[in-house]
Protein backbone atom coordinates (compact mmCIF):
# COMPACT_ATOMS: atom_id res chain seq x y z
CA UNK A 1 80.70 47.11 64.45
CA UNK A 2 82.54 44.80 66.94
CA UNK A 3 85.60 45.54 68.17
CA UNK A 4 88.29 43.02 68.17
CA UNK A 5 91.24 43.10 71.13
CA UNK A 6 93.64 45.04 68.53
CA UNK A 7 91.11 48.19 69.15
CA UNK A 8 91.59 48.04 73.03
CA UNK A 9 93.66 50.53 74.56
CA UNK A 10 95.81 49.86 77.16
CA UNK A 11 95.93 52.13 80.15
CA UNK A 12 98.21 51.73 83.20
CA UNK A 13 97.36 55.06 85.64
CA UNK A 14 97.27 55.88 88.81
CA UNK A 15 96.06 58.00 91.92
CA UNK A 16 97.61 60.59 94.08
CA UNK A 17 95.47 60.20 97.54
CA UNK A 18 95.55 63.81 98.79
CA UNK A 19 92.43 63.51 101.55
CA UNK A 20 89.49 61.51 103.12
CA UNK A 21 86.53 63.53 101.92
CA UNK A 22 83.76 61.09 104.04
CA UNK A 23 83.96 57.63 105.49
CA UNK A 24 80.41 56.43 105.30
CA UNK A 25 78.92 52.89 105.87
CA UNK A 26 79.40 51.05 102.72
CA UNK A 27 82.65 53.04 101.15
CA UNK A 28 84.86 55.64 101.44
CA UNK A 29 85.70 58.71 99.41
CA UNK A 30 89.00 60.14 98.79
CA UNK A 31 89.60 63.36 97.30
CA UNK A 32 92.28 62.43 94.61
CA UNK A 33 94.05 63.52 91.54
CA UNK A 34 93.96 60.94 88.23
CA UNK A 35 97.70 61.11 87.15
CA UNK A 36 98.75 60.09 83.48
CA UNK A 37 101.37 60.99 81.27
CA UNK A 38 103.30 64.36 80.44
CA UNK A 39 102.43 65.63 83.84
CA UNK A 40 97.98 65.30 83.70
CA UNK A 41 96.40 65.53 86.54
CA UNK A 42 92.57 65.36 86.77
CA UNK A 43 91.10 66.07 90.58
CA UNK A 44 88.68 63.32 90.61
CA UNK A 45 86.62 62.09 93.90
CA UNK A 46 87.72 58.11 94.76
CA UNK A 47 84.71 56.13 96.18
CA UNK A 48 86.36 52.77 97.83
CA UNK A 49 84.18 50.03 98.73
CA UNK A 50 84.62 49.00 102.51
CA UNK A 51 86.44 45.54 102.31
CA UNK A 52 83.73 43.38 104.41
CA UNK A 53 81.42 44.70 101.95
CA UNK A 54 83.62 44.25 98.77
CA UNK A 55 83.48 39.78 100.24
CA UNK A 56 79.35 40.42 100.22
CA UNK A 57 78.07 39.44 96.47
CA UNK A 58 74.80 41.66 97.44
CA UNK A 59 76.82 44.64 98.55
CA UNK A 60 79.53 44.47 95.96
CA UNK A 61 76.97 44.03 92.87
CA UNK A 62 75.41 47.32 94.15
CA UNK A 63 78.79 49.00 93.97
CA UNK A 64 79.07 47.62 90.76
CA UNK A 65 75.75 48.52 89.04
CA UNK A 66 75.91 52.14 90.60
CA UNK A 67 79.15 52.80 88.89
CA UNK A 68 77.68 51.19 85.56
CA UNK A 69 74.44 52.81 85.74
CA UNK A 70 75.76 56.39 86.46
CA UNK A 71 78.96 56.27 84.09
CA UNK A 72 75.61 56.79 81.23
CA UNK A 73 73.91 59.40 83.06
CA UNK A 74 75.62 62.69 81.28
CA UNK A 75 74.01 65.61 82.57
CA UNK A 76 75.08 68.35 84.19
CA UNK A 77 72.98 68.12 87.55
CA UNK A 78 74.07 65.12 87.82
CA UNK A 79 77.84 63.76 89.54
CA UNK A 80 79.42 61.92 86.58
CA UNK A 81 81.12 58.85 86.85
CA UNK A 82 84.53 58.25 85.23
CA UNK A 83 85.58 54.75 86.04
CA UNK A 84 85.20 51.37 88.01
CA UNK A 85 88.51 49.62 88.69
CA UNK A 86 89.08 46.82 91.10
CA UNK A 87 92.43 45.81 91.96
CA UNK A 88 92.62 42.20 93.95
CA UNK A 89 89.03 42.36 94.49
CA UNK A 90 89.14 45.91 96.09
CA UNK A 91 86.96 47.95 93.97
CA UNK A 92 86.88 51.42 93.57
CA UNK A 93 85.28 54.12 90.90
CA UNK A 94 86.59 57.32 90.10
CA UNK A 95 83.90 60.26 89.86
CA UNK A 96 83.49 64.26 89.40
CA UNK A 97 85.02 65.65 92.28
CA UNK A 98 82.66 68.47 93.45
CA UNK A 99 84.12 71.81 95.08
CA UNK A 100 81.61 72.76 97.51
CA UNK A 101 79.00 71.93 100.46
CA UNK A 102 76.01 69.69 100.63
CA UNK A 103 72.39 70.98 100.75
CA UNK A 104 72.53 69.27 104.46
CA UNK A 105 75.60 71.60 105.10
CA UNK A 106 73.68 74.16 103.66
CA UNK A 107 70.59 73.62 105.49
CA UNK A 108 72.26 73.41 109.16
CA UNK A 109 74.68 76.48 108.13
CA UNK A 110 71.24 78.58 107.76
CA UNK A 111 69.88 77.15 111.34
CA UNK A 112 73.07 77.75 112.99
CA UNK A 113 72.52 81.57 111.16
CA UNK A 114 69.05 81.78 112.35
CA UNK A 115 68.31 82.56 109.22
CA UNK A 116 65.71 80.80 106.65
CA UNK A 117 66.77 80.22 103.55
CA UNK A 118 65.62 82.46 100.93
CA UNK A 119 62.41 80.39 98.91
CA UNK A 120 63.66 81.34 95.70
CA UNK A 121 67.20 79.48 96.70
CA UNK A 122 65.31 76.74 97.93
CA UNK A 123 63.30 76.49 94.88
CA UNK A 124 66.05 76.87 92.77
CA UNK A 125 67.81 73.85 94.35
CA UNK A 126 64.70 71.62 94.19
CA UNK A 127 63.92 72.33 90.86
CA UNK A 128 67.56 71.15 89.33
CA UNK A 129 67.20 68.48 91.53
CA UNK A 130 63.92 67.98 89.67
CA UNK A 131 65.66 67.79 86.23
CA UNK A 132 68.48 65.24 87.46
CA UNK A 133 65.62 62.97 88.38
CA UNK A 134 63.40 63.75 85.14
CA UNK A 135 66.79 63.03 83.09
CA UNK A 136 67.34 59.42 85.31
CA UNK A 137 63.48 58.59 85.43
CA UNK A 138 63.24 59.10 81.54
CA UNK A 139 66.80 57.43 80.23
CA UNK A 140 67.37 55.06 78.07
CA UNK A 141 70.47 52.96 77.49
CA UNK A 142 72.42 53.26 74.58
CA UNK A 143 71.14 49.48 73.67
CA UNK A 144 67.90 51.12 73.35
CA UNK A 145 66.17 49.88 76.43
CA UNK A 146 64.05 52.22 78.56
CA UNK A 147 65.80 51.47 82.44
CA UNK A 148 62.81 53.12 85.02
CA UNK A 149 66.03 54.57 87.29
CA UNK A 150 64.48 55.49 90.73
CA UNK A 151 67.24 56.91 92.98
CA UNK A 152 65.44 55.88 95.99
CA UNK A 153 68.17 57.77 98.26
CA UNK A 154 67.61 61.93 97.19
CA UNK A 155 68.36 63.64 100.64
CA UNK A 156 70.13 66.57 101.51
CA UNK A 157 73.61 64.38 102.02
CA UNK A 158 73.43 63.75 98.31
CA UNK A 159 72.83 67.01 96.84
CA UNK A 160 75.57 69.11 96.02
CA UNK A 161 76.05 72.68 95.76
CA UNK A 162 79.13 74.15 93.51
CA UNK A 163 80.84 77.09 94.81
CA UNK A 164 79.95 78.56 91.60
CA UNK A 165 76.61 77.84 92.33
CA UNK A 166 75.51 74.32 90.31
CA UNK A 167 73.49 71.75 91.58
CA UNK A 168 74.41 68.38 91.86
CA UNK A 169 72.78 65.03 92.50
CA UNK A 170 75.14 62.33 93.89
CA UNK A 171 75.13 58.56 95.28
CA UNK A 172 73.21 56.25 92.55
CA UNK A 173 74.44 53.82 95.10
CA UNK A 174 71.06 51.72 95.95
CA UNK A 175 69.20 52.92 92.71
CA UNK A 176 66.73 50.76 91.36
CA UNK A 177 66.90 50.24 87.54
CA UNK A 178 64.98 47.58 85.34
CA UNK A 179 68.35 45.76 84.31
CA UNK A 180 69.69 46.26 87.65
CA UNK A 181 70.46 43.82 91.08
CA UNK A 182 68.27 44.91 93.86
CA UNK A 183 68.49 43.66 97.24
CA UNK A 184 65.72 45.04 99.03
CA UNK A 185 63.29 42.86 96.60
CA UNK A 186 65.77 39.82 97.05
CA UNK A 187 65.73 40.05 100.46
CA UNK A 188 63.38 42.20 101.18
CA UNK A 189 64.79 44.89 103.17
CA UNK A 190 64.40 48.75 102.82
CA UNK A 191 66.97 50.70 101.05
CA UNK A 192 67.25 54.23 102.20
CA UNK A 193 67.24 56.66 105.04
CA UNK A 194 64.21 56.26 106.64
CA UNK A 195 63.41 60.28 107.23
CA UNK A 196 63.58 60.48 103.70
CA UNK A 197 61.34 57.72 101.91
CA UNK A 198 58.04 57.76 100.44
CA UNK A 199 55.09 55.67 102.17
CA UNK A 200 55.62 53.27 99.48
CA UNK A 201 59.23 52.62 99.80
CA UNK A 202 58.62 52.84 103.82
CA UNK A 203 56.35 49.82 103.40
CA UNK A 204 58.63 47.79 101.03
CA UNK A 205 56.36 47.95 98.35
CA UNK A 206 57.10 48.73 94.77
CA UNK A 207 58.49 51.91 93.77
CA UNK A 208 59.08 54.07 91.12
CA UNK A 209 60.01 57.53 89.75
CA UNK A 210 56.98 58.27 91.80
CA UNK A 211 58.56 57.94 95.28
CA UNK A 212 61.51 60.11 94.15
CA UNK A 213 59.26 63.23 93.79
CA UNK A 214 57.73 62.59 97.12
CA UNK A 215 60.94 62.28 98.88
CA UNK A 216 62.46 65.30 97.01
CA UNK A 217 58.83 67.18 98.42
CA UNK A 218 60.37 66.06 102.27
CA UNK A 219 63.57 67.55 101.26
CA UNK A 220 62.03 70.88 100.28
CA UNK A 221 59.90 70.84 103.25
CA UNK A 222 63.06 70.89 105.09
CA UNK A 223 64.85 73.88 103.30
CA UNK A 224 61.52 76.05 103.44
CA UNK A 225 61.63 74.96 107.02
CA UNK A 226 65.31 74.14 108.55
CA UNK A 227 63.71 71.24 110.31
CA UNK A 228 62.76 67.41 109.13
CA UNK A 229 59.49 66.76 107.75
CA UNK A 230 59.18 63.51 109.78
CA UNK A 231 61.14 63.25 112.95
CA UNK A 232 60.30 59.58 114.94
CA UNK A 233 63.19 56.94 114.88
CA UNK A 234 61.55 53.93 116.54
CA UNK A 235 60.18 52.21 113.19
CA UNK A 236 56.83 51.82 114.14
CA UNK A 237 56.04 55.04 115.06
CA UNK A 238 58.15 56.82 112.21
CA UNK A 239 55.85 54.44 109.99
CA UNK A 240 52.78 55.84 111.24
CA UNK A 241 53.93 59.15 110.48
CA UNK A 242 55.09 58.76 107.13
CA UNK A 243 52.17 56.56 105.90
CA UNK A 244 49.31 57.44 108.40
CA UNK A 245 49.66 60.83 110.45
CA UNK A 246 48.35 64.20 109.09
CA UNK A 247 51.77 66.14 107.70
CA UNK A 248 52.62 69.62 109.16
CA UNK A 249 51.25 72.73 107.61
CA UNK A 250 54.54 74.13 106.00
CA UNK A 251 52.57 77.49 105.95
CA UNK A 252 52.24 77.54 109.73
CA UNK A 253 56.05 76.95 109.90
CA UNK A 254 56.32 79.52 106.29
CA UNK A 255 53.75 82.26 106.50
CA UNK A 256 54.61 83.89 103.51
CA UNK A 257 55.31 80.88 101.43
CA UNK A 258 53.65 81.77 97.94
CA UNK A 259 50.76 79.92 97.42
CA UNK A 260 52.25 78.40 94.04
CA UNK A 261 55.35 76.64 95.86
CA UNK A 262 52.99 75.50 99.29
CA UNK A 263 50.66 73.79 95.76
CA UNK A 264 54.22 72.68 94.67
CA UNK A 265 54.93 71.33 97.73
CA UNK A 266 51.47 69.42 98.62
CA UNK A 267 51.49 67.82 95.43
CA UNK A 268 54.39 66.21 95.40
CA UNK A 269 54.04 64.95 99.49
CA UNK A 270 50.72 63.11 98.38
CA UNK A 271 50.59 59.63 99.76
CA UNK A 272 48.89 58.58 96.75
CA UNK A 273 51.53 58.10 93.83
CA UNK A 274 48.92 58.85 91.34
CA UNK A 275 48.55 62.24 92.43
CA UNK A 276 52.24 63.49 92.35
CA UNK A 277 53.74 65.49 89.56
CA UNK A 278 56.43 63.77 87.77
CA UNK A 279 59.78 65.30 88.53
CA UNK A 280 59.33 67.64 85.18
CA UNK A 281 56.26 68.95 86.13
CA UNK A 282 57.64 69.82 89.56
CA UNK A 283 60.08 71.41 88.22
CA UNK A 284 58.58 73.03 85.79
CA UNK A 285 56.15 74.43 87.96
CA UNK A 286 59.21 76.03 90.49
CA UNK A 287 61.21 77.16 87.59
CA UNK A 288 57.65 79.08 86.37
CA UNK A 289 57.34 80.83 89.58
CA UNK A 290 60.99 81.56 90.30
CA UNK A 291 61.27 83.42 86.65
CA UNK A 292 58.89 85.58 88.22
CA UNK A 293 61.25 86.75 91.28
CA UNK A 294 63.20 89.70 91.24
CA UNK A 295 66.39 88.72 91.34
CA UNK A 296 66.05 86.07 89.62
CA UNK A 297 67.54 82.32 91.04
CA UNK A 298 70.28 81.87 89.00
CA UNK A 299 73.80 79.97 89.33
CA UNK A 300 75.04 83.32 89.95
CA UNK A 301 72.55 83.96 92.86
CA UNK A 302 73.06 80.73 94.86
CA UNK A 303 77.19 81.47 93.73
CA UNK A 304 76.64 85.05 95.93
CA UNK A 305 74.38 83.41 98.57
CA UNK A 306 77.07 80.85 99.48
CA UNK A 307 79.71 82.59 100.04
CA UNK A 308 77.45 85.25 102.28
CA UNK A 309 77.00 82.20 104.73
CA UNK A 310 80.30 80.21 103.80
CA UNK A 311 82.41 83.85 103.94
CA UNK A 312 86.06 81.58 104.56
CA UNK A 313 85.24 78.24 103.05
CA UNK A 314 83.68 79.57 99.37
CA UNK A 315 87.02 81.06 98.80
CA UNK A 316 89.20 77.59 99.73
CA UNK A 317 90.44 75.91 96.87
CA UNK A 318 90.10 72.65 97.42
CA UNK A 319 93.41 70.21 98.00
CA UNK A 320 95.48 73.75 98.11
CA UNK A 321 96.54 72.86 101.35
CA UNK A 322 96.45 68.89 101.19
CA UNK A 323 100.10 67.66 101.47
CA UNK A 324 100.39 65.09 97.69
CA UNK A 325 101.60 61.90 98.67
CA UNK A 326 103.65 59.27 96.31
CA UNK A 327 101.38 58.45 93.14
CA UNK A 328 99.24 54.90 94.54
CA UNK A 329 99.77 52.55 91.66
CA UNK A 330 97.43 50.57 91.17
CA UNK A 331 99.81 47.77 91.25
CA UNK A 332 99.72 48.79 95.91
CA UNK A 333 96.37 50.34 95.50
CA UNK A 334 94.68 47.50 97.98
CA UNK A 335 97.46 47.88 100.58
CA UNK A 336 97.60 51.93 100.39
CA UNK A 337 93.44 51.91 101.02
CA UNK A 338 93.40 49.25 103.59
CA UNK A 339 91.91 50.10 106.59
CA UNK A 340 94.29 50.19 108.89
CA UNK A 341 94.28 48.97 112.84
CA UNK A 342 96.71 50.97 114.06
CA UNK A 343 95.69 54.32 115.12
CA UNK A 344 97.12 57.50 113.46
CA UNK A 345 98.41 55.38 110.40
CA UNK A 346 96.01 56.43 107.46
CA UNK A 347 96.92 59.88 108.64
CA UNK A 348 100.38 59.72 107.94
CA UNK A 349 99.45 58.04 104.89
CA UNK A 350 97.02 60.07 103.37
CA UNK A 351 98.55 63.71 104.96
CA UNK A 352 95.14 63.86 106.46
């Protein structure tokens, strides 16, 4: 059934800014509250496209198809996307805000401890990490068309932990998707952070759901061992080691790793695609030998194991102490995110 203008609903909202969560290359996130009538408020995380790339077609279509691309993927290890707005060309989407650290805080909280994380943790986080991929590699759009997502970016920056103890994976941001724009084949660049991609996607050639397990297998090389799988950052020589150079023996860095999760593990860092698991098998295979753990990994577990290493921080509840600025309409929503030139003044804007 088509729907004519009469079944359009008008909505006229806006934003309370209450604190800059990160400022990284390409946008910045806010850590806001959705405001609408009768007094709602929804805490919601604000991801604002940097202006110089908001006047890039490449950059800003990327923006664009993330926000499109992820507002479909419902599931619950996944961040979900609410909305894309754009207001005088500054465009912005609104997303789950997420109350908690990232796996990268996670994984320099335990070196700063001394302390290795415990395997069935780790396995526990790779293997919802698993299912958000198996649920992005498998989806189809509501047209009926299969879309071959890749995330291409799965690091430990865009995994999130819940204080509660729920896995999330964030930042669809350079995903590759059948229907989608991608630059790197336009122009041929790679997309990524280089510690983190497969040989394949190192060598700018074609990927696919593929290179996502081997770049999750780098990730869980790195919680099992609180150090990066591959380490050079002159290009040449971090190519050599991705694509060429024997890899580490995790069990020489993990002598009692269980010989099911160092199988786990080899698997899915196998330079040849066709001998990775997909992401279901991986995580099937974890989620087979953590059932056998006493305790058990559960929500619960990695809930308790959190705030043993985050004692003050678990307990925070996020924006208590952020001071609430005027509502940003989105009639002044360009000119109250503009970055500004003179020091000190998003402070006093923002009550950062």
């Amino acid at each position: 059934m088509e729907h004519s203008e009469d079944h359009i609903l008008d909505y006229a909202g806006s934003f309370r800014l209450l604190r800059k969560v990160a400022d990284g290359g390409m946008a910045t996130v806010y850590e806001a509250e959705q405001l609408g009538p009768a007094g709602f408020a929804k805490r919601v995380a604000l991801k604002v496209i940097h202006p110089q790339y908001a006047s890039e077609r490449h950059w800003l279509q990327l923006f664009i198809d993330e926000a499109k691309l992820s507002a479909n993927l419902a599931h619950g290890n996944i961040v979900q996307i609410y909305q894309l707005g754009q207001v005088d060309g500054q465009y912005y989407m609104a997303m789950e805000y997420i109350q908690g650290p990232t796996l990268r805080s996670i994984i320099d909280r335990h070196a700063e401890l001394q302390q290795p994380m415990p395997l069935p943790i780790a396995a526990y986080i790779a293997s919802r990490v698993c299912r958000a991929l198996d649920y992005a590699h498998n989806f189809v759009a509501p047209g009926g068309q299969r879309l071959d997502v890749v995330h291409r970016d799965v690091s430990p920056g865009n995994i999130m932990a819940s204080w509660d103890g729920h896995i999330k994976l964030a930042d669809f941001g350079i995903a590759k998707a059948r229907t989608s724009f991608d630059p790197a084949a336009e122009r041929h660049i790679l997309m990524g952070k280089k510690h983190y991609m497969s040989p394949e996607q190192a060598l700018a050639l074609a990927v696919d759901a593929r290179s996502d397990v081997f770049t999750l297998g780098v990730v869980l090389y790195e919680m099992l061992t609180l150090e990066p799988l591959f380490k050079e950052d002159i290009t040449d020589l971090l190519l050599d080691e991705v694509t060429v150079h024997p890899l580490p023996s995790v069990r020489a860095r993990v002598p009692q790793l269980p010989g099911e999760v160092e199988d786990v593990l080899t698997r899915a860092l196998a330079r040849d695609p066709n001998r990775r698991p997909t992401a279901a098998a991986m995580g099937h295979a974890l989620d087979k030998w953590i059932e056998r753990q006493r305790p058990v990994a559960t929500p619960d577990r990695l809930q308790e194991h959190l705030a043993t290493i985050f004692p003050t921080s678990q307990k925070r509840i996020s924006g208590s102490s952020a001071k609430a600025e005027t509502p940003t309409k989105f009639s002044n929503f360009k000119r109250g995110l503009r970055r500004p030139r003179k020091p000190g003044f998003l402070a006093r804007l923002f009550g950062l």
